[in-house]
C-alpha atoms as a PDB file:
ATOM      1  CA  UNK A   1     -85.436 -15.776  16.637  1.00  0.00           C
ATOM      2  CA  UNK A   2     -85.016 -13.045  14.381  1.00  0.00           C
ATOM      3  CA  UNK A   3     -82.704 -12.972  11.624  1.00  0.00           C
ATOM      4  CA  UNK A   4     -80.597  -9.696  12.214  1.00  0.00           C
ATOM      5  CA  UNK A   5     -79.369  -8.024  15.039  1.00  0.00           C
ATOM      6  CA  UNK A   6     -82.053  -6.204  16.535  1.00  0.00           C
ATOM      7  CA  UNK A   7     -82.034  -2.506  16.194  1.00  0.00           C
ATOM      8  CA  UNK A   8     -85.240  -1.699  15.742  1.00  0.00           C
ATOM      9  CA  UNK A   9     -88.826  -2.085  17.503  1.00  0.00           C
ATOM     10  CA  UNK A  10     -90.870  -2.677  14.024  1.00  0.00           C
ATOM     11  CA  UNK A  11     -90.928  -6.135  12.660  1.00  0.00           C
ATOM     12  CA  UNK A  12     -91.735  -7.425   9.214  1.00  0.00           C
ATOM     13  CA  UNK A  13     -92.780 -10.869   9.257  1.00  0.00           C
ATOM     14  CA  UNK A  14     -92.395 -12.633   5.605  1.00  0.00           C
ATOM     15  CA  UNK A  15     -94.114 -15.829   5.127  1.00  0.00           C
ATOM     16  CA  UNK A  16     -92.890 -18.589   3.054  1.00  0.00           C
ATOM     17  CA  UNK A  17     -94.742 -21.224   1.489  1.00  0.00           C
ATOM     18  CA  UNK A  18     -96.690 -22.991  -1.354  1.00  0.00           C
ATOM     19  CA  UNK A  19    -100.065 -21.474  -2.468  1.00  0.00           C
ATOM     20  CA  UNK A  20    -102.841 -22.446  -0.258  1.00  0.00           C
ATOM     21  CA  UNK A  21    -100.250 -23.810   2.248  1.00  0.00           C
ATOM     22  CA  UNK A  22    -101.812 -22.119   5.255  1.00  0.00           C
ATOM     23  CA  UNK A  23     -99.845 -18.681   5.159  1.00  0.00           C
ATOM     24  CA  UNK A  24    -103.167 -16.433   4.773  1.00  0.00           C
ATOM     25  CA  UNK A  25    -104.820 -18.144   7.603  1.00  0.00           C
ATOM     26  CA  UNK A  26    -102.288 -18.153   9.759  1.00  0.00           C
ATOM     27  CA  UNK A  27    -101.674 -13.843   8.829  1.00  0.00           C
ATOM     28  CA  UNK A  28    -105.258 -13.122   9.285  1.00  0.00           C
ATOM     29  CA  UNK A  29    -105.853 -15.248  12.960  1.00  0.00           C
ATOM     30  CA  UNK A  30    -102.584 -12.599  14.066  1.00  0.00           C
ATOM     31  CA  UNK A  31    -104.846  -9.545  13.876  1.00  0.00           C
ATOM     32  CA  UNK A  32    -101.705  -7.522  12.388  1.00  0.00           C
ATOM     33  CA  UNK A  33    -102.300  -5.928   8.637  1.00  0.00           C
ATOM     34  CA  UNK A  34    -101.453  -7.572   6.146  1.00  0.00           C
ATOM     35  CA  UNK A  35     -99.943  -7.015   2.943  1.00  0.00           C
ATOM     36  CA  UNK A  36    -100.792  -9.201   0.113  1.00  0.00           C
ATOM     37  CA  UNK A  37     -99.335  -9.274  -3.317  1.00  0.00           C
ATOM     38  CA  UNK A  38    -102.385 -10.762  -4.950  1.00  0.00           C
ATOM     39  CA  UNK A  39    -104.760  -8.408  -3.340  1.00  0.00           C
ATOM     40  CA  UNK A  40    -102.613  -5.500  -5.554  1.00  0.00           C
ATOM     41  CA  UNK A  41    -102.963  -7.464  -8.797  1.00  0.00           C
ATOM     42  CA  UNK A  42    -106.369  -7.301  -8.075  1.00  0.00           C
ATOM     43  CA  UNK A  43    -106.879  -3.667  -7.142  1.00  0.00           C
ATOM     44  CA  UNK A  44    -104.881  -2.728 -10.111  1.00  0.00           C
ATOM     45  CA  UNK A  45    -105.886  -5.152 -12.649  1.00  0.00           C
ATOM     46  CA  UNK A  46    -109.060  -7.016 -11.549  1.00  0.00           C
ATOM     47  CA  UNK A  47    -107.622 -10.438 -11.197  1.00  0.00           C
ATOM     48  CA  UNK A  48    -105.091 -12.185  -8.809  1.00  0.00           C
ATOM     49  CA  UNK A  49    -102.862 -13.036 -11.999  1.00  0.00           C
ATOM     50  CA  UNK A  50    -102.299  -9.562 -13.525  1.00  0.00           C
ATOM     51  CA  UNK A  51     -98.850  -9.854 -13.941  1.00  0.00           C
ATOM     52  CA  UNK A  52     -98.642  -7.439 -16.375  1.00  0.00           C
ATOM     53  CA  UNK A  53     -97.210  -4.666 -13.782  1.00  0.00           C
ATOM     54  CA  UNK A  54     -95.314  -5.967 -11.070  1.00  0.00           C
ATOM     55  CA  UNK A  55     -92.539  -3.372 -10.934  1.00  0.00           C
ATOM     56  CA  UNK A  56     -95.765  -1.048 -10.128  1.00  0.00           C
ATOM     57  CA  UNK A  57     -96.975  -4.020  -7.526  1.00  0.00           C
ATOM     58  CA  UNK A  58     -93.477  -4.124  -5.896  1.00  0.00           C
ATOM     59  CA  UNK A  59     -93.760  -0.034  -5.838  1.00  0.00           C
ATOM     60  CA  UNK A  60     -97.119  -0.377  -3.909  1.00  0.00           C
ATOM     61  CA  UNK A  61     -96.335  -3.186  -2.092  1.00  0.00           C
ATOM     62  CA  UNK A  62     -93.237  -1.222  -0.605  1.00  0.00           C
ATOM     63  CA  UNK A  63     -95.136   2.000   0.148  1.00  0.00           C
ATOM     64  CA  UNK A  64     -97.924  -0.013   1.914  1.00  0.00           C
ATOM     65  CA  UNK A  65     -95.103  -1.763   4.792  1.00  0.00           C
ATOM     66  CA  UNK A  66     -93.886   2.074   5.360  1.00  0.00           C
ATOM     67  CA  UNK A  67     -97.137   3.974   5.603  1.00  0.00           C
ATOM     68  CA  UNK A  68     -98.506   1.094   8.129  1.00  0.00           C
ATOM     69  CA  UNK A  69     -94.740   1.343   9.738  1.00  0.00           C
ATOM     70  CA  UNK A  70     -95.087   4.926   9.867  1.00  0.00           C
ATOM     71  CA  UNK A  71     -98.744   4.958  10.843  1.00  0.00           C
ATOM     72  CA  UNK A  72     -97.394   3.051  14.021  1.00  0.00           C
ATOM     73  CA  UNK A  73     -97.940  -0.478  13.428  1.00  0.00           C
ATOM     74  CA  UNK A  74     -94.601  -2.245  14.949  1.00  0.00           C
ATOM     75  CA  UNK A  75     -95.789  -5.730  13.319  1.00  0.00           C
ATOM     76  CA  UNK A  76     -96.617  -6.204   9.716  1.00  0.00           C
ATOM     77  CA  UNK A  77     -96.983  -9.127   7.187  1.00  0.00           C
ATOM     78  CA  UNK A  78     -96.332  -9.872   3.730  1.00  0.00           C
ATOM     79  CA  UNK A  79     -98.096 -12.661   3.052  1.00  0.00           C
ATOM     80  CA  UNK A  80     -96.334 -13.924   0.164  1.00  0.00           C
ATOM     81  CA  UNK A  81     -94.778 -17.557  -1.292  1.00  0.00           C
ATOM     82  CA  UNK A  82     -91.023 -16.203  -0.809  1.00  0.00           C
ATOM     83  CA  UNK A  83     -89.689 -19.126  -2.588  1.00  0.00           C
ATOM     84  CA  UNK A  84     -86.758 -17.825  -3.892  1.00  0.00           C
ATOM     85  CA  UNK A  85     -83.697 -16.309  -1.432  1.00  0.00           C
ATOM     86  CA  UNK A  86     -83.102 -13.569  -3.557  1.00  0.00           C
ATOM     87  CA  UNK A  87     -87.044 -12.566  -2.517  1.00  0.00           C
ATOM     88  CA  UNK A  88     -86.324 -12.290   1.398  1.00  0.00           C
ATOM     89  CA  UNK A  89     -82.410 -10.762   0.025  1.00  0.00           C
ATOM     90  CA  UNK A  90     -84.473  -8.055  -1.285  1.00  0.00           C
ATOM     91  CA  UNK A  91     -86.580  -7.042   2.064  1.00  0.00           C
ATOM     92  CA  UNK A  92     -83.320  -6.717   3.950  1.00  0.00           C
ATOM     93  CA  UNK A  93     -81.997  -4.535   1.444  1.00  0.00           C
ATOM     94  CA  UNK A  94     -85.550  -2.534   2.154  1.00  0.00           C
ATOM     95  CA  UNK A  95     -84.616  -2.602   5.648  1.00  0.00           C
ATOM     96  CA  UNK A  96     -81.737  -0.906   5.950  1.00  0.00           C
ATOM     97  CA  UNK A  97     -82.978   2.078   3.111  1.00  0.00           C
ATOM     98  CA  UNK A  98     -82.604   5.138   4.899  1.00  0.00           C
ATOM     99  CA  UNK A  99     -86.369   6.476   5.469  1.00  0.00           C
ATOM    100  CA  UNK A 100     -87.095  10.075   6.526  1.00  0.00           C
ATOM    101  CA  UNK A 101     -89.152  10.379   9.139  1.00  0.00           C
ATOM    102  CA  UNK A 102     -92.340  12.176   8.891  1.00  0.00           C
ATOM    103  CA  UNK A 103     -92.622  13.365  11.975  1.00  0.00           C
ATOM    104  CA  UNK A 104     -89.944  15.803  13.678  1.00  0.00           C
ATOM    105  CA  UNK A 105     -90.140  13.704  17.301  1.00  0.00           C
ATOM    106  CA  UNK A 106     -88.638  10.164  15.251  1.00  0.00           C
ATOM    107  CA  UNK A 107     -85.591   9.973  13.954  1.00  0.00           C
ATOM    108  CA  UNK A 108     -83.864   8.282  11.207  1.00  0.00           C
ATOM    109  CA  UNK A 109     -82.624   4.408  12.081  1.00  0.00           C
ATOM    110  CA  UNK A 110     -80.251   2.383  10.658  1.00  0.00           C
ATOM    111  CA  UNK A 111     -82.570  -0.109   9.773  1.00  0.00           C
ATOM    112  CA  UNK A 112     -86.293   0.399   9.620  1.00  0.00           C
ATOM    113  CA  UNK A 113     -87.479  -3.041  10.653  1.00  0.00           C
ATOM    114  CA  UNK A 114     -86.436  -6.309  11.685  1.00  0.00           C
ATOM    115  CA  UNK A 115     -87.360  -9.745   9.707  1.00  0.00           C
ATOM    116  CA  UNK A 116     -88.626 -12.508  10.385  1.00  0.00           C
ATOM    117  CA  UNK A 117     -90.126 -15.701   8.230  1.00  0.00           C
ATOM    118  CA  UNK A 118     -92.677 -17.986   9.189  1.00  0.00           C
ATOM    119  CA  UNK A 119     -92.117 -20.916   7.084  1.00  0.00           C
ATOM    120  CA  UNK A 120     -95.059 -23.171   6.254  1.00  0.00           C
ATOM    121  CA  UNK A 121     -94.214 -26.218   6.032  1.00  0.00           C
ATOM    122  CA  UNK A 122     -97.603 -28.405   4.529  1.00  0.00           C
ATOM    123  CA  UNK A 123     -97.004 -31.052   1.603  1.00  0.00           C
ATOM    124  CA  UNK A 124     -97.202 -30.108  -1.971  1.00  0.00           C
ATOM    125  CA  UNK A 125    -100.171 -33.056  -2.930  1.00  0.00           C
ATOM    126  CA  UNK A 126    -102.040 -31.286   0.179  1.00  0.00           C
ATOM    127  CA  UNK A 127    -101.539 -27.725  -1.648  1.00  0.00           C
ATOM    128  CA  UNK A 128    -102.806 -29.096  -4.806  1.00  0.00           C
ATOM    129  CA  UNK A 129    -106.082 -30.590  -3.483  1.00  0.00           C
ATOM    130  CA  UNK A 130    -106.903 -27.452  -1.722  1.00  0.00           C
ATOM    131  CA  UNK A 131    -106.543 -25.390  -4.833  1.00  0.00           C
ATOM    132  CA  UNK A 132    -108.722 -27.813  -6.303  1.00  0.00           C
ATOM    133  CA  UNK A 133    -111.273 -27.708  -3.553  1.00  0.00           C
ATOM    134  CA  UNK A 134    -111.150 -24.376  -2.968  1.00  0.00           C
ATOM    135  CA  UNK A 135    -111.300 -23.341  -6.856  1.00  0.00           C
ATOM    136  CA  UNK A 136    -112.077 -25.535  -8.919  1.00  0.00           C
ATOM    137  CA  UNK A 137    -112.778 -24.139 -12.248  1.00  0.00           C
ATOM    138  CA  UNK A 138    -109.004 -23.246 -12.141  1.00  0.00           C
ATOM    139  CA  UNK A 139    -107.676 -26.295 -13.634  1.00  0.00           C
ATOM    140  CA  UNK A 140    -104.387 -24.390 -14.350  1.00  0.00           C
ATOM    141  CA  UNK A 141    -103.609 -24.181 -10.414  1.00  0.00           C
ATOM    142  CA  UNK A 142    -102.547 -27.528  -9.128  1.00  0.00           C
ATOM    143  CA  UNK A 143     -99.780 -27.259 -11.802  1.00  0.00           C
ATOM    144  CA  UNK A 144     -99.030 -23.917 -10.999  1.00  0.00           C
ATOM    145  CA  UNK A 145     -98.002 -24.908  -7.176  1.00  0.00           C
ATOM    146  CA  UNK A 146     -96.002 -27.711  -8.769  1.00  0.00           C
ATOM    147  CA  UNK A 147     -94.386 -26.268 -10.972  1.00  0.00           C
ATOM    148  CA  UNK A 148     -93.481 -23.398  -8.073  1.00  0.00           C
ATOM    149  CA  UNK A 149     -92.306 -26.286  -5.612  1.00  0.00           C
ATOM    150  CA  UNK A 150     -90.592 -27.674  -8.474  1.00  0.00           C
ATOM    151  CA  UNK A 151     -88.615 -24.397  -8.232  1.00  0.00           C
ATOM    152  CA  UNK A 152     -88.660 -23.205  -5.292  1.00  0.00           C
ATOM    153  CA  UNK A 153     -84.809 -22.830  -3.052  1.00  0.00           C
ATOM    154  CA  UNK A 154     -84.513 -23.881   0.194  1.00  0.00           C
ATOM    155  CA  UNK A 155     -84.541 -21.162   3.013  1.00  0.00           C
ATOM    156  CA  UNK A 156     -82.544 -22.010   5.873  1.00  0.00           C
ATOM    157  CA  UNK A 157     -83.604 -20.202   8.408  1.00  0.00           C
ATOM    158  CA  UNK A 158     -84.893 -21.058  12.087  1.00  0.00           C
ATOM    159  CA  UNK A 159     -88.832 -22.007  11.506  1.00  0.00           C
ATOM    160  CA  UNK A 160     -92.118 -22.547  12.771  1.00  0.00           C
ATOM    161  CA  UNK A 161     -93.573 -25.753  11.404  1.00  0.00           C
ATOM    162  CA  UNK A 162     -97.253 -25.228  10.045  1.00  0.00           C
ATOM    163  CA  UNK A 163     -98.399 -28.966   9.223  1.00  0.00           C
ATOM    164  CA  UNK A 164    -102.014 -29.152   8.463  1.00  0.00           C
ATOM    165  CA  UNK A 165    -103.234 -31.823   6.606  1.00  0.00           C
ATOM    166  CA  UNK A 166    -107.288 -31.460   6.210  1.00  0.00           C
ATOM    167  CA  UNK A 167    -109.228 -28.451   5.796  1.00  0.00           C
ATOM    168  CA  UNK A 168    -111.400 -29.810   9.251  1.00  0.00           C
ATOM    169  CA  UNK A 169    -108.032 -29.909  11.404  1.00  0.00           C
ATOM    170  CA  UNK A 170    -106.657 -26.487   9.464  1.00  0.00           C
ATOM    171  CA  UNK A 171    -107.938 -24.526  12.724  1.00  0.00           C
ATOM    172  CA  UNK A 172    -107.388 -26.441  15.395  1.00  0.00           C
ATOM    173  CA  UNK A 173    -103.610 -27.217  13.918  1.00  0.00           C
ATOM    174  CA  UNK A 174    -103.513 -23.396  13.499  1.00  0.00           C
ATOM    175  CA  UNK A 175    -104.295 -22.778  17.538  1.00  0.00           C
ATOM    176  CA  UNK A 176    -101.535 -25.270  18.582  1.00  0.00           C
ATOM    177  CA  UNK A 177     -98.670 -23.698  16.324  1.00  0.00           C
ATOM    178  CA  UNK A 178     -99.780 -20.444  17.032  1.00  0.00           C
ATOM    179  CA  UNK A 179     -99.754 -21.126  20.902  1.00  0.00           C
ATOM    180  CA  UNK A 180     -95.764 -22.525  19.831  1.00  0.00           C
ATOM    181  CA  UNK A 181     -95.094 -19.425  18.234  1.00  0.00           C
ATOM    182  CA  UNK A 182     -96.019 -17.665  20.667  1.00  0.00           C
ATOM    183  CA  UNK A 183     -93.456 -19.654  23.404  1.00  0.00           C
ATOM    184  CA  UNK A 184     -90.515 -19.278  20.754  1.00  0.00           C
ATOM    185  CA  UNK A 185     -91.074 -15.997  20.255  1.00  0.00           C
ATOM    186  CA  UNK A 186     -92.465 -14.866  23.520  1.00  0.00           C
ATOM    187  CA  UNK A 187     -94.081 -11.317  22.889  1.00  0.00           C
ATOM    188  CA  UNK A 188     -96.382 -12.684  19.662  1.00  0.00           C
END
C-alpha cells in the first residue's frame, strides 16, 4: 500500500530497521539497485563510519536515486535504518522537487516517485548478536544498535513483518515474506 496518492510509475522503497536487522538481505534478493548510505562513507572516506561529511553523503545519496530514476529504473532502494520520521519526512519532500527532465520526450511530474517502507521488524538482542557474529572485533557495535533502538520513533505506517531469528532460518524466512510481499503488493 503505498503511502501517497499515486501519480507516478517510479517507486522508492525506504527500509526501516535496526543494523543487521535483515534490510540488506532482503534489498539485494529484490534484484533492484540499491542505494546504501554506508557504501558512500566508504567510497568517500574509506570506512562505513566516516561521518565527517554527510551533507556531501546526503548530496550523493540524492543524485544516485535520480540518475538510476532517470536512467529508467522505476524501483529503487535506500537501504537505510530510517529511524527517525523526520528521515522518511525528508524523501517526500525529495519527491515532490520539481526535476527537469533530461530528455525532451518526458516531461516534468508533480512528484518524481512514490514511497514506500519496508519495515523490519527483528528483535534488538537478535541485532546485537549478529553484529557480534558478523564483526566481532567491533566491540563498539552492539551498543551502537542499542543505543539507536533506544532512540529510534515509531513509524506508523502499513508494514511487512521481517522476523528472522537465526542466521540458518535468515533465508528461508526471507523467501516466505518475500512471497507475502509480493501478494500485498501484487506487481513486486
Amino acid at each position: 500500500m503505498s503511502l501517497f496518492k499515486k501519480v507516478s510509475e517510479n517507486t522508492l522503497y525506504l527500509t526501516v530497521g535496526l543494523p543487521r536487522s535483515g534490510k540488506s538481505t532482503w534489498a539485494e534478493s529484490t534484484g533492484w539497485p540499491i542505494v546504501n548510505r554506508d557504501s558512500i562513507r566508504y567510497a568517500i572516506g574509506g570506512t562505513i563510519r566516516y561521518f565527517e561529511a554527510e551533507d556531501k553523503v546526503n548530496e550523493i545519496e540524492r543524485v544516485m536515486i535520480k540518475a538510476l530514476f532517470c536512467a529508467g529504473h522505476k524501483k529503487v532502494i535506500v537501504d537505510a535504518t530510517h529511524l527517525k520520521q523526520k528521515y522518511i519526512d525528508g524523501w517526500d519532500k525529495f519527491a515532490t522537487l520539481l526535476w527537469t527532465p533530461y530528455r525532451n520526450d518526458r516531461e516534468p511530474k508533480d512528484r518524481n516517485f512514490e514511497i514506500e517502507l519496508v519495515k523490519f521488524h527483528t528483535a534488538m538482542d537478535v541485532c546485537m548478536q549478529r553484529a557480534r557474529e558478523d564483526f566481532p572485533e567491533d566491540t563498539k557495535f552492539p551498543s551502537i544498535i542499542k543505543s539507536m533502538w533506544a532512540s529510534a520513533e515509531t513509524i506508523e505506517i502499513p508494514e511487512v513483518g521481517l522476523y528472522i531469528d537465526t542466521k540458518k532460518k535468515r533465508e528461508e524466512k526471507l523467501n516466505q515474506t518475500l512471497g507475502y510481499m509480493r501478494l500485498i503488493k501484487g506487481d513486486l
